[in-house]
C-alpha atoms as a PDB file:
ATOM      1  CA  UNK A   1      52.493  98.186 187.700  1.00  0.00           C
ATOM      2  CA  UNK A   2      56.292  98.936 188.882  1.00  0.00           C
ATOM      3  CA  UNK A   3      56.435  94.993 189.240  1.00  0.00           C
ATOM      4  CA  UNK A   4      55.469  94.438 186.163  1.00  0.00           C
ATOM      5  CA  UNK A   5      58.117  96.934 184.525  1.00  0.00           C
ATOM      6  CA  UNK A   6      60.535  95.604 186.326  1.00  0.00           C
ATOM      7  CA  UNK A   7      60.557  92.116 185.482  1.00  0.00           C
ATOM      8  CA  UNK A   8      60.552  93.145 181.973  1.00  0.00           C
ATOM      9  CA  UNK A   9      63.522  94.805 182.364  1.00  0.00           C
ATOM     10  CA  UNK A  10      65.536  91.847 184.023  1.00  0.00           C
ATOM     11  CA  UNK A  11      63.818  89.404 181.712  1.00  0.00           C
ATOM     12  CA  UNK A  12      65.600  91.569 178.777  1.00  0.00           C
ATOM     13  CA  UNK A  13      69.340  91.482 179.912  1.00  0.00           C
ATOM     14  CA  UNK A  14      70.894  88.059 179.116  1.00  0.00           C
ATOM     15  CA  UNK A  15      72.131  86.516 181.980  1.00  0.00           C
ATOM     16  CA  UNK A  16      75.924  84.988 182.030  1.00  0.00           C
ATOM     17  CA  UNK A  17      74.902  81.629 181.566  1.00  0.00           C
ATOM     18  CA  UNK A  18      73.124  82.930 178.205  1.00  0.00           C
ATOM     19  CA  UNK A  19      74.285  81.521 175.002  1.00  0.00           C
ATOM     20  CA  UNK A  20      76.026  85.121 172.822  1.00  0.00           C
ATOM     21  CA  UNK A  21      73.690  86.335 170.524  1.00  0.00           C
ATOM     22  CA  UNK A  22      75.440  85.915 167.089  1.00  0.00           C
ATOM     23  CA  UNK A  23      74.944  88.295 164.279  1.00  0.00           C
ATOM     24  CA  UNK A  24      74.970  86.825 160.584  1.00  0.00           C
ATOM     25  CA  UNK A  25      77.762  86.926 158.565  1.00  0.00           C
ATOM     26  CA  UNK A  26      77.814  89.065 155.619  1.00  0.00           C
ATOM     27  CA  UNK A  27      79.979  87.578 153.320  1.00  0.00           C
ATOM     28  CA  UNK A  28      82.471  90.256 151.831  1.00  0.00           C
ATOM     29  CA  UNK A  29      83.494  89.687 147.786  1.00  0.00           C
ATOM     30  CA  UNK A  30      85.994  91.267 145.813  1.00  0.00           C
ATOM     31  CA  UNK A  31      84.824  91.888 141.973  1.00  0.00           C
ATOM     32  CA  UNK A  32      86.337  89.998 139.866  1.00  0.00           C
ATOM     33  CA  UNK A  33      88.862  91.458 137.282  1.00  0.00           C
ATOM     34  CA  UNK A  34      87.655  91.628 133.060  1.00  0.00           C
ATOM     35  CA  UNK A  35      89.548  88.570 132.981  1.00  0.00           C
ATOM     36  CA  UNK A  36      86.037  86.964 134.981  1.00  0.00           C
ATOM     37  CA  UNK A  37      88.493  85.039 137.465  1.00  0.00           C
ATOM     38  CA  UNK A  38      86.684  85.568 140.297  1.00  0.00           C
ATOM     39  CA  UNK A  39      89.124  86.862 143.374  1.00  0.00           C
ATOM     40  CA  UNK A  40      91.831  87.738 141.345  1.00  0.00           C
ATOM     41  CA  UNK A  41      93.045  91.511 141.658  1.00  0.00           C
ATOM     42  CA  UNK A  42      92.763  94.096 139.566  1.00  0.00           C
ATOM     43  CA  UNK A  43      95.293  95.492 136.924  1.00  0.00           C
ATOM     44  CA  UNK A  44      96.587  97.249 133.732  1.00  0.00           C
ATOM     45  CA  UNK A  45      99.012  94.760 131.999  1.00  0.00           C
ATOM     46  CA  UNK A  46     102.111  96.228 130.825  1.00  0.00           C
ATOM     47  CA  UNK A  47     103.430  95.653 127.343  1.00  0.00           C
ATOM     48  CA  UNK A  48     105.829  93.150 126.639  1.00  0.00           C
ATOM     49  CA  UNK A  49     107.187  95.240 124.014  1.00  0.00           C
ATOM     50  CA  UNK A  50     108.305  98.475 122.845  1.00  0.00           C
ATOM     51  CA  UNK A  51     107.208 100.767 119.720  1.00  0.00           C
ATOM     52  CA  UNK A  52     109.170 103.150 118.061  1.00  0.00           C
ATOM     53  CA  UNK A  53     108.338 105.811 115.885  1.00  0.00           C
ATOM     54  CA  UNK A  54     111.617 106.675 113.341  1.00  0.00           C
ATOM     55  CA  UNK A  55     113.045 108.926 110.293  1.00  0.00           C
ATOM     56  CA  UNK A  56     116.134 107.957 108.593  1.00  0.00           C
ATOM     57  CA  UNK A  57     118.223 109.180 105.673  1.00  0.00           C
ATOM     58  CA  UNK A  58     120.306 106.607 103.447  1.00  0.00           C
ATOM     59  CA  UNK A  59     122.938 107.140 100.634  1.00  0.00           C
ATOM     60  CA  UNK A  60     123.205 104.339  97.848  1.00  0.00           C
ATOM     61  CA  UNK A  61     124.896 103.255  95.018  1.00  0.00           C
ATOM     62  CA  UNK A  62     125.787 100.848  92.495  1.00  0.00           C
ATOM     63  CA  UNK A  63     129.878 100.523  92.524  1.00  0.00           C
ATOM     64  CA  UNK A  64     131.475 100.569  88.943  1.00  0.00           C
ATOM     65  CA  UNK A  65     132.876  97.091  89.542  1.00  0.00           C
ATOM     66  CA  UNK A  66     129.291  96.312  89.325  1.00  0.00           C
ATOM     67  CA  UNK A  67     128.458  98.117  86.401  1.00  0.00           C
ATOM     68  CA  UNK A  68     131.561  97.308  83.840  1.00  0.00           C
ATOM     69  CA  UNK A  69     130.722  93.909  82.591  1.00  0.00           C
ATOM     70  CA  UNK A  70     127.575  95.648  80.785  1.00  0.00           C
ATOM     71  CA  UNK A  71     128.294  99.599  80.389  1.00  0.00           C
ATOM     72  CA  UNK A  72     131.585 100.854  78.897  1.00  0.00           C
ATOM     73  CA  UNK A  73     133.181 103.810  80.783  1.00  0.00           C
ATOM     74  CA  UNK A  74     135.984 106.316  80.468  1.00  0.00           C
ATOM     75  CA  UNK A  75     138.775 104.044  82.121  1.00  0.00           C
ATOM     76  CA  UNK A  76     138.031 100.681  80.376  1.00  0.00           C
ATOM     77  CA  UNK A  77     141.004  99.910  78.262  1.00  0.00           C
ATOM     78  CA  UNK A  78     138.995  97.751  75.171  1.00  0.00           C
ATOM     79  CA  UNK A  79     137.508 101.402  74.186  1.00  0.00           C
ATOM     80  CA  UNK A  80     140.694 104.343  74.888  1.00  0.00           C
ATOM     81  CA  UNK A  81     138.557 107.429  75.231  1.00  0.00           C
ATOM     82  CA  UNK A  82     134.919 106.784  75.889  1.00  0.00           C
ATOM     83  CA  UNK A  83     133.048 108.804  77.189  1.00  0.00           C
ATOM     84  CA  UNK A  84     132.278 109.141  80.587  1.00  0.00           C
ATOM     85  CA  UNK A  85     129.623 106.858  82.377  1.00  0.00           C
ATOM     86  CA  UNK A  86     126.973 108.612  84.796  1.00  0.00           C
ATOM     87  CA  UNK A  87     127.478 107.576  88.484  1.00  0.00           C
ATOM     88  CA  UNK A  88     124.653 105.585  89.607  1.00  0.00           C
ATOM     89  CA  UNK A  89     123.699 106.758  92.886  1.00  0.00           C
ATOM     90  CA  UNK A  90     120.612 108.169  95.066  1.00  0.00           C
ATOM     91  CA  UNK A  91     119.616 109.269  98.552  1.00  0.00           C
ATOM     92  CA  UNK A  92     116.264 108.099 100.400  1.00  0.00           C
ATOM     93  CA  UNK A  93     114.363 109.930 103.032  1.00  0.00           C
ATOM     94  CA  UNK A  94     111.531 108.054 105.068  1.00  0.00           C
ATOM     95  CA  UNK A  95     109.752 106.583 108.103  1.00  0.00           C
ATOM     96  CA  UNK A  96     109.515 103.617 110.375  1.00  0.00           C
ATOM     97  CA  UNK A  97     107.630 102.192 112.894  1.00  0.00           C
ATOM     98  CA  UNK A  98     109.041  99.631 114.798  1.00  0.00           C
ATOM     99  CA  UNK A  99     108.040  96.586 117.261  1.00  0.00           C
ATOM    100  CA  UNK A 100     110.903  95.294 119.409  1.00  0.00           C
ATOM    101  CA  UNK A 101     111.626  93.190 122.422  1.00  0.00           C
ATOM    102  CA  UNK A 102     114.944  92.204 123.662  1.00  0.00           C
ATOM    103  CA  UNK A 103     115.772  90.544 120.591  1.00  0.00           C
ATOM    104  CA  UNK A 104     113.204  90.658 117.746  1.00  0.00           C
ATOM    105  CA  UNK A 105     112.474  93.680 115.784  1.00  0.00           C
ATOM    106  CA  UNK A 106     109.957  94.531 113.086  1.00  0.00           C
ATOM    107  CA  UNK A 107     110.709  97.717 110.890  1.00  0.00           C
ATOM    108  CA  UNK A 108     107.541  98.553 108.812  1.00  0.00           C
ATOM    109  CA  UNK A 109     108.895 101.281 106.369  1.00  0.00           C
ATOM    110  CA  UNK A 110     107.824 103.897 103.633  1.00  0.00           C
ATOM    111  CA  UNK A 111     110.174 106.001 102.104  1.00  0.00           C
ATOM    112  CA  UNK A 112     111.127 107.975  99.027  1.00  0.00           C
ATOM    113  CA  UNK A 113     113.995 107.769  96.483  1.00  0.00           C
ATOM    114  CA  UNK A 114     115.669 110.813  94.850  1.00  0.00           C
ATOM    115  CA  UNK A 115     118.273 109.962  92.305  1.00  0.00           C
ATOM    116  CA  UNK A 116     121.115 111.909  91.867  1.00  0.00           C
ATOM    117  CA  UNK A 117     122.351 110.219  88.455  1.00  0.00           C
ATOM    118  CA  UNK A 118     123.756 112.636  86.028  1.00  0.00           C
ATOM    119  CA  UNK A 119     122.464 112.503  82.231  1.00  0.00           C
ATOM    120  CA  UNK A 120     124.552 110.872  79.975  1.00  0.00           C
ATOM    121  CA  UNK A 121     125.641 108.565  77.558  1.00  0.00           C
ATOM    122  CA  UNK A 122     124.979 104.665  77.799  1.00  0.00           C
ATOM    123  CA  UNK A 123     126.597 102.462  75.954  1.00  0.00           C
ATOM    124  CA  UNK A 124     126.427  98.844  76.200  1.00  0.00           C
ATOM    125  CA  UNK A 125     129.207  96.491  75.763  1.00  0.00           C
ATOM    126  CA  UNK A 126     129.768  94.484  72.771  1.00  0.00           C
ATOM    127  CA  UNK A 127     132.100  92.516  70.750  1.00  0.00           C
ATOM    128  CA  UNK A 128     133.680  93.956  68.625  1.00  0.00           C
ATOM    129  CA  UNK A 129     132.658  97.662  70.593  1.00  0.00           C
ATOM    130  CA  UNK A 130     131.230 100.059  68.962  1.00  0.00           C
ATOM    131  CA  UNK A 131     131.696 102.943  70.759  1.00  0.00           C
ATOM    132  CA  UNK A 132     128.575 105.078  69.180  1.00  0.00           C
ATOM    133  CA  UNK A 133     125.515 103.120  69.182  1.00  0.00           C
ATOM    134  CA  UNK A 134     124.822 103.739  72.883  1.00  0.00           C
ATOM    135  CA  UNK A 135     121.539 106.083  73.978  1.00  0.00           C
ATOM    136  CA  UNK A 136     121.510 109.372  75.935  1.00  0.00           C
ATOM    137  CA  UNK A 137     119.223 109.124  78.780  1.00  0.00           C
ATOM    138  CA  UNK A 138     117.566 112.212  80.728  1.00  0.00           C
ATOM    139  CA  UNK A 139     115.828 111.788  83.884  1.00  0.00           C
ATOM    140  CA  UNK A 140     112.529 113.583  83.877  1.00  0.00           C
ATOM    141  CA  UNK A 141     110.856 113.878  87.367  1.00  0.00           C
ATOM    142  CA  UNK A 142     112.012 110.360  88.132  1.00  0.00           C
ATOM    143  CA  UNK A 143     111.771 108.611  91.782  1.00  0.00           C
ATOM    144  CA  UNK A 144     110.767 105.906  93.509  1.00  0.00           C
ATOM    145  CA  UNK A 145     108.627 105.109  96.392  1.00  0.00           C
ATOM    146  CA  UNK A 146     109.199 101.976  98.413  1.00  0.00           C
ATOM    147  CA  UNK A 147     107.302  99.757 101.155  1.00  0.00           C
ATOM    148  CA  UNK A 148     108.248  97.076 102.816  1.00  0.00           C
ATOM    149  CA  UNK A 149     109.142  95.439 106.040  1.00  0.00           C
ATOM    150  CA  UNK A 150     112.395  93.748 107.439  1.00  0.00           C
ATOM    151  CA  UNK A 151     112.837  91.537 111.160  1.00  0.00           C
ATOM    152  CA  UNK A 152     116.197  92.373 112.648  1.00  0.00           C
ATOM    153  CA  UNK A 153     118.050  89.966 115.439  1.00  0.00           C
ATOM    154  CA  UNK A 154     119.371  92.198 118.340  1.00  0.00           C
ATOM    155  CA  UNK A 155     122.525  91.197 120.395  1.00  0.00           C
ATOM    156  CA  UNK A 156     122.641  93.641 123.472  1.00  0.00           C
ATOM    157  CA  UNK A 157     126.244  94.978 124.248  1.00  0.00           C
ATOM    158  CA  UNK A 158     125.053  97.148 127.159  1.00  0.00           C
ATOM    159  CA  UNK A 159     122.201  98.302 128.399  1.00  0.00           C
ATOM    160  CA  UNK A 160     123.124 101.380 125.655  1.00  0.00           C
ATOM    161  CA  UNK A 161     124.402  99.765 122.572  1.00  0.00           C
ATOM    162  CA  UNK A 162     122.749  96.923 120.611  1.00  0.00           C
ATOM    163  CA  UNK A 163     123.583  95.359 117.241  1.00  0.00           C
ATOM    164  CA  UNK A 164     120.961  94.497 114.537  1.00  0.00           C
ATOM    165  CA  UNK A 165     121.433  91.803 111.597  1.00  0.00           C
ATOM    166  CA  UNK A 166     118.668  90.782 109.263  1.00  0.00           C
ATOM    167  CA  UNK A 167     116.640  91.639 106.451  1.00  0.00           C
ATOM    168  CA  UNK A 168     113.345  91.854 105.011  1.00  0.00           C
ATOM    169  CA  UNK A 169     111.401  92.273 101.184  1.00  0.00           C
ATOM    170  CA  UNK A 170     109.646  95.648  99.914  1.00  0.00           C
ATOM    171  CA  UNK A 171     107.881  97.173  96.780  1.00  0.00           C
ATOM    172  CA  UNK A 172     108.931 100.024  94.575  1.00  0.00           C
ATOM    173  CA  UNK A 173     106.760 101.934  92.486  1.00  0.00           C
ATOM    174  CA  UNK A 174     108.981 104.267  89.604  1.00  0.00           C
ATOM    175  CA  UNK A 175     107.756 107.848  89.125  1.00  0.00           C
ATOM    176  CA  UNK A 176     108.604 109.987  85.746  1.00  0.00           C
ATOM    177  CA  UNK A 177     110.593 108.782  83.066  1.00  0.00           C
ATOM    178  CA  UNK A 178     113.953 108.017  81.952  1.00  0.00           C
ATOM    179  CA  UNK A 179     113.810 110.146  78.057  1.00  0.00           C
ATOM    180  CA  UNK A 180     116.175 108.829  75.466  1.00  0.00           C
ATOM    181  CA  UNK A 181     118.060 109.903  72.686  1.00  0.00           C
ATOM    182  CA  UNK A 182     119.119 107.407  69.843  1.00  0.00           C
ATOM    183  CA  UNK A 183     121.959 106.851  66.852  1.00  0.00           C
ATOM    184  CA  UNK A 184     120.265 108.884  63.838  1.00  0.00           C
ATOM    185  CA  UNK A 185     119.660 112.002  61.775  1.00  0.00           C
ATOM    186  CA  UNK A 186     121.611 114.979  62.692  1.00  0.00           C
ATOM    187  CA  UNK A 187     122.159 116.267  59.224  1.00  0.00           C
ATOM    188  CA  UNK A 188     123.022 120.647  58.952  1.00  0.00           C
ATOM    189  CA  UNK A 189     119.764 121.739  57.525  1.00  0.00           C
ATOM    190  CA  UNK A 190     117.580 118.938  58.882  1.00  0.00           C
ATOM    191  CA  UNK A 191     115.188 121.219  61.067  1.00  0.00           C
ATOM    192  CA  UNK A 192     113.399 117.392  62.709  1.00  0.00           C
ATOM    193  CA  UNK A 193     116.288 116.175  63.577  1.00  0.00           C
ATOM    194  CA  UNK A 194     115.093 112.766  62.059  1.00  0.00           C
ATOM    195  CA  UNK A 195     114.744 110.486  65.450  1.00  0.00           C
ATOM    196  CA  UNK A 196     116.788 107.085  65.764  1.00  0.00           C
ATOM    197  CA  UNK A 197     116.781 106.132  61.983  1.00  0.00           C
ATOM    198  CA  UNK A 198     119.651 106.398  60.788  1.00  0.00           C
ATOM    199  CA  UNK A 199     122.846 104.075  60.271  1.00  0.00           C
ATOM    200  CA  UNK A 200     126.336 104.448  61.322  1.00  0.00           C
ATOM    201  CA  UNK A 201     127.651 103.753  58.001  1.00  0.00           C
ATOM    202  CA  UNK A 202     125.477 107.111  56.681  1.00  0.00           C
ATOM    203  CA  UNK A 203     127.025 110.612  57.348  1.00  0.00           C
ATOM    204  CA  UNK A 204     123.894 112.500  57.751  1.00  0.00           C
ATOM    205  CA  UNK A 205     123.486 109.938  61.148  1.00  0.00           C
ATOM    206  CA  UNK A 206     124.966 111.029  64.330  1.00  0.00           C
ATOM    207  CA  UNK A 207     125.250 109.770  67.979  1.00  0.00           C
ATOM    208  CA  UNK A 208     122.891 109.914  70.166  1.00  0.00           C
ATOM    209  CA  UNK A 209     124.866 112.476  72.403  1.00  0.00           C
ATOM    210  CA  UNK A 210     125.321 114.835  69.556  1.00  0.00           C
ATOM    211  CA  UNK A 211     122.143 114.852  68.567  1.00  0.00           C
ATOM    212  CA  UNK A 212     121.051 115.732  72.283  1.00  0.00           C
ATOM    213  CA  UNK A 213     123.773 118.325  72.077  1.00  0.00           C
ATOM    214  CA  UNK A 214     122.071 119.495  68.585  1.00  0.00           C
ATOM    215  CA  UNK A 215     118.590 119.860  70.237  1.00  0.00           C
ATOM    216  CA  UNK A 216     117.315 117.431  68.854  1.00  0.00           C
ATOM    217  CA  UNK A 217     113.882 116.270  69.984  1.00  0.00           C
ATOM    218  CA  UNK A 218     113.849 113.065  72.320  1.00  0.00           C
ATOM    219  CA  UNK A 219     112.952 109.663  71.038  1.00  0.00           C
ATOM    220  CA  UNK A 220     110.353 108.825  73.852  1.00  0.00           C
ATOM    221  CA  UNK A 221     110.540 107.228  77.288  1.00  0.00           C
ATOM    222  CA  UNK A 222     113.034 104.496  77.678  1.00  0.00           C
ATOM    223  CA  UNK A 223     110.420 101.048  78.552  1.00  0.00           C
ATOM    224  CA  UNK A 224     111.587 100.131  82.458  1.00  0.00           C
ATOM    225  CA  UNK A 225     109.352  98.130  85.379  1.00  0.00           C
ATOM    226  CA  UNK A 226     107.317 100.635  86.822  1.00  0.00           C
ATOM    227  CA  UNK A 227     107.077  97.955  90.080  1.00  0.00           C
ATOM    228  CA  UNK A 228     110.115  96.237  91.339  1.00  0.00           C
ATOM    229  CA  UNK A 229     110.645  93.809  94.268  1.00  0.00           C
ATOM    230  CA  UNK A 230     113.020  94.875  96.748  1.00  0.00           C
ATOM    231  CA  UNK A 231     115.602  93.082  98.860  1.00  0.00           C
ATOM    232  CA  UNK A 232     116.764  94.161 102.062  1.00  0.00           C
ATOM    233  CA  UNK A 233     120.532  92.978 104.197  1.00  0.00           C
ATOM    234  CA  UNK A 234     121.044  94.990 107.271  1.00  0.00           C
ATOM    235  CA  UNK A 235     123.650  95.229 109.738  1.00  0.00           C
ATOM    236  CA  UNK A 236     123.385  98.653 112.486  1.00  0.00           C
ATOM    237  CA  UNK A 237     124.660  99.807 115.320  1.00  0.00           C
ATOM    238  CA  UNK A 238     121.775 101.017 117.896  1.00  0.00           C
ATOM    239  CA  UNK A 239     122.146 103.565 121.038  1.00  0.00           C
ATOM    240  CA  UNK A 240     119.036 103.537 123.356  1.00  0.00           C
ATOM    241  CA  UNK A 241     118.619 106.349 125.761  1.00  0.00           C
ATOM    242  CA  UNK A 242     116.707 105.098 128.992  1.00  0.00           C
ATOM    243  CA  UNK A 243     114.211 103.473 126.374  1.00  0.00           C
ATOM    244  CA  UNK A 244     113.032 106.999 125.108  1.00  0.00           C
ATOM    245  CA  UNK A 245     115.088 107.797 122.386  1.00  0.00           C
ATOM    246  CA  UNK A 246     116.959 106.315 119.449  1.00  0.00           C
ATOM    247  CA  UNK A 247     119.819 106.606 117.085  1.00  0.00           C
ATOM    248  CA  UNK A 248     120.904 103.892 114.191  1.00  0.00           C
ATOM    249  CA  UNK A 249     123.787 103.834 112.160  1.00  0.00           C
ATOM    250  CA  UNK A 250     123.664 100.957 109.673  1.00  0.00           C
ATOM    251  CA  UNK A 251     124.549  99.362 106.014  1.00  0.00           C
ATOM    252  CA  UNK A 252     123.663  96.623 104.058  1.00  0.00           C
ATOM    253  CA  UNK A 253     121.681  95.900 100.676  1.00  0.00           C
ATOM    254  CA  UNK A 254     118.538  97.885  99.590  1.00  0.00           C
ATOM    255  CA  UNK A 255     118.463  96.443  95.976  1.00  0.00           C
ATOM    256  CA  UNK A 256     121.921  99.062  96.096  1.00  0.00           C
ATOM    257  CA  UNK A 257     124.343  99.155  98.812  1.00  0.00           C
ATOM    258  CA  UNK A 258     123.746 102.152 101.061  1.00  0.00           C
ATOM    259  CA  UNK A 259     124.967 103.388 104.503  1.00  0.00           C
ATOM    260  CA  UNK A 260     122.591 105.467 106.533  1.00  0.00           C
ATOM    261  CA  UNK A 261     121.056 106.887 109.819  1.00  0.00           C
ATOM    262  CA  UNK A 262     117.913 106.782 111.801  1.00  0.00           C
ATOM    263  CA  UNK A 263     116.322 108.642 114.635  1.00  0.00           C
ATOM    264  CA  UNK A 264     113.499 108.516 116.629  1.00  0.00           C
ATOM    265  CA  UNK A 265     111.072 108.857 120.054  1.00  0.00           C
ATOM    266  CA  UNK A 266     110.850 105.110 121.374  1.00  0.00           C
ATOM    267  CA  UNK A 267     107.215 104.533 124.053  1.00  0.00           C
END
């Protein structure tokens, strides 16, 4: 019996002559990325891009050189003493969001005009001018809200100042209404004030700034677009803080000229 346990016990260590006893291979495999390329490693891409998230503030105007060959004003020499024409000019307040790379930018925009046009006497200019036949025009809760988008070229100057040139097309969409007064009755003891029928060669007809000045009742909303196309020309200045942070200073044409500022958180 101890024989027999014994040669079971040699016949179960290998000698050196015996071929090593392999084990089989497991086969380790990495999982394949969402991409389904099988081996590749896995990662979160990084954009190629930036965002940016921006208010701004713009001042604009229409100069008088603009407006002379179609509005008489105070200092035009065919008509000494005319009155004087209201300043066309306006302030907008809005927001952007921006694309960009190192060169390409898309502004998406939305913003709201605020006029700040004076009422007054129009007058349009005629041969030979008649100096009385113009309209008084009040502004009555009237704005505009624009949309639109614009691509900007960047040039880098350093790492912390870039210039932007381009442009870009919009919508605007007029609010409230632009009330007008016309030539006609403003006769003493005419309680209606009879509206815009009257003649210049009658003396019970008077201007249409003295019969606003009379209190006379308005003759109705003065027809305009309610939806205009808009045309953009920039040219700004940027300064990028470590590619958090923005600040614009820029100019150009927004259907007026303007000159503004924008701000703004940049991820």
């Amino acid at each position: 019996m101890l024989h027999t346990l014994a040669t079971s016990l040699l016949l179960a260590v290998p000698s050196a002559d015996a071929e090593a006893i392999t084990l089989p291979e497991f086969e380790v495999q990495q999982q394949a990325p969402a991409t389904g390329i099988e081996g590749a490693p896995t990662y979160e891409r990084e954009r190629d891009y930036l965002m940016e998230i921006n208010v701004r503030g713009r001042y604009l105007t229409v100069p008088d050189s603009v407006l002379d060959p179609w509005v008489f004003d105070s200092d035009d020499d065919r008509v000494p003493g005319h009155m004087d024409r209201p300043k066309v000019h306006a302030y907008s307040l809005g927001m952007e969001y921006v694309m960009r790379n190192d060169t390409a930018n898309g502004i998406f925009y939305a913003e709201y005009w605020g006029p700040l046009v004076d009422d007054g006497y129009w007058d349009d200019v005629e041969e030979p001018p008649q100096t009385t036949d113009g309209d008084y025009i009040v502004l009555d809760d009237f704005g505009i809200w624009s949309f639109g988008g614009n691509f900007a070229f960047e040039v880098k100057a350093s790492p912390v100042v870039s210039f932007l040139f381009g442009g870009g097309l919009g919508v605007a969409v007029m609010t409230g209404d632009l009330l007008q007064w016309n030539p006609g009755s403003n006769a003493v003891g005419d309680p209606n004030c009879t509206a815009g029928n009257g003649s210049l060669d009658n003396p019970t007809s008077a201007p249409s700034y003295e019969r606003f000045a009379a209190g006379c009742g308005d003759d109705g909303a003065k027809e305009i677009p309610r939806v205009l196309p808009v045309l953009d020309m920039l040219a700004a200045i940027r300064f990028n803080f470590s590619d958090q942070a923005t600040f614009r200073i820029e100019g150009g044409l927004h259907n007026l000229l303007y000159v503004g500022a924008g701000m703004g958180i940049v991820f």
